[in-house]
Protein backbone atom coordinates (compact mmCIF):
# COMPACT_ATOMS: atom_id res chain seq x y z
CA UNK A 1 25.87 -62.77 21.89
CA UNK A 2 24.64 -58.93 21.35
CA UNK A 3 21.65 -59.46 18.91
CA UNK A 4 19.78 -56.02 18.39
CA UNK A 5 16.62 -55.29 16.56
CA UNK A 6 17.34 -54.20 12.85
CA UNK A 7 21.00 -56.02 12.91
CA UNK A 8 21.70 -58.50 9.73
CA UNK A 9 22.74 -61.57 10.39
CA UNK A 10 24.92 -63.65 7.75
CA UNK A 11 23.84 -67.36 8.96
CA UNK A 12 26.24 -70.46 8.05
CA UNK A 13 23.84 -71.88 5.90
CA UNK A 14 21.83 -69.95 2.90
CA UNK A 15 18.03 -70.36 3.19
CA UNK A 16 16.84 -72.35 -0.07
CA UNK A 17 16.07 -68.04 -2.02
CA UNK A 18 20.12 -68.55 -2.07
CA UNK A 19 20.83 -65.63 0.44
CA UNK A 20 22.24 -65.91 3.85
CA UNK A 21 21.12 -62.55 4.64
CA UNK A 22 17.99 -62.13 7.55
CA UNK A 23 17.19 -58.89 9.06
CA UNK A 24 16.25 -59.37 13.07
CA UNK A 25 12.46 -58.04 13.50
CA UNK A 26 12.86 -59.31 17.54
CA UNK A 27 14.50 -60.59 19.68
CA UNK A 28 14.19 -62.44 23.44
CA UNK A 29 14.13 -65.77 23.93
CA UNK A 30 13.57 -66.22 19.94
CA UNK A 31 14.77 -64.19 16.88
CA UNK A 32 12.09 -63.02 14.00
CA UNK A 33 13.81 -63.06 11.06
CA UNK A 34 12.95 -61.64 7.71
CA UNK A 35 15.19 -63.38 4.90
CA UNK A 36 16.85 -60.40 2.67
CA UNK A 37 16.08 -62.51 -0.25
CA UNK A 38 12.36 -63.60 -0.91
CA UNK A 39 10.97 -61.70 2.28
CA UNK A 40 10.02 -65.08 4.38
CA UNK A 41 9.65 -64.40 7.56
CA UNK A 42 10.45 -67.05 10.62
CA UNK A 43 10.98 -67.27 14.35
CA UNK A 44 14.10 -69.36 15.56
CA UNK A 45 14.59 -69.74 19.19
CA UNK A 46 18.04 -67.90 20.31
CA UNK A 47 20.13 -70.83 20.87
CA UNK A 48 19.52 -72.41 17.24
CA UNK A 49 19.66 -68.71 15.97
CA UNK A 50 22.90 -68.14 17.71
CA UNK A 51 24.55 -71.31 16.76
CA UNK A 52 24.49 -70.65 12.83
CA UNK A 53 25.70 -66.76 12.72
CA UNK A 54 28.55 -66.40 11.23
CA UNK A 55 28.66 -62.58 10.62
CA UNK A 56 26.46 -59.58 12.07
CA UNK A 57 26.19 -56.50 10.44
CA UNK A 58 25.20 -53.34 12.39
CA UNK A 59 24.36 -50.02 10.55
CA UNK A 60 27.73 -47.88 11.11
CA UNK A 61 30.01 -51.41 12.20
CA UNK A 62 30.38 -54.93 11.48
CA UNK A 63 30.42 -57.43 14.67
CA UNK A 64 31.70 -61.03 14.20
């Protein structure tokens, strides 16, 4: 899956803010994520990460 730096990914499941929204910070063999809603900040490793997108969104496109 192509996962670039500043994508937003809209993740299965809503993170308990209420938003499904995270902004990717990095990237590798984890994601850093920044929720859109409340700001929290975590590290997921790529195959968890990758398993609960259900949408990116790419300045200019959307990618599914």
């Amino acid at each position: 899956m192509d996962v670039r730096l500043n994508d937003i990914l809209i993740m299965k499941k809503p993170h308990p803010c209420g938003s499904s929204r995270w902004k990717v910070l990095r990237t590798g063999m984890d994601f850093r994520m920044k929720c859109e809603g409340c700001g929290h900040e975590v590290m997921l490793p790529r195959s968890k990460a990758e398993k609960n997108i259900r949408h990116i969104e790419r300045e200019g496109t959307n990618v599914c």
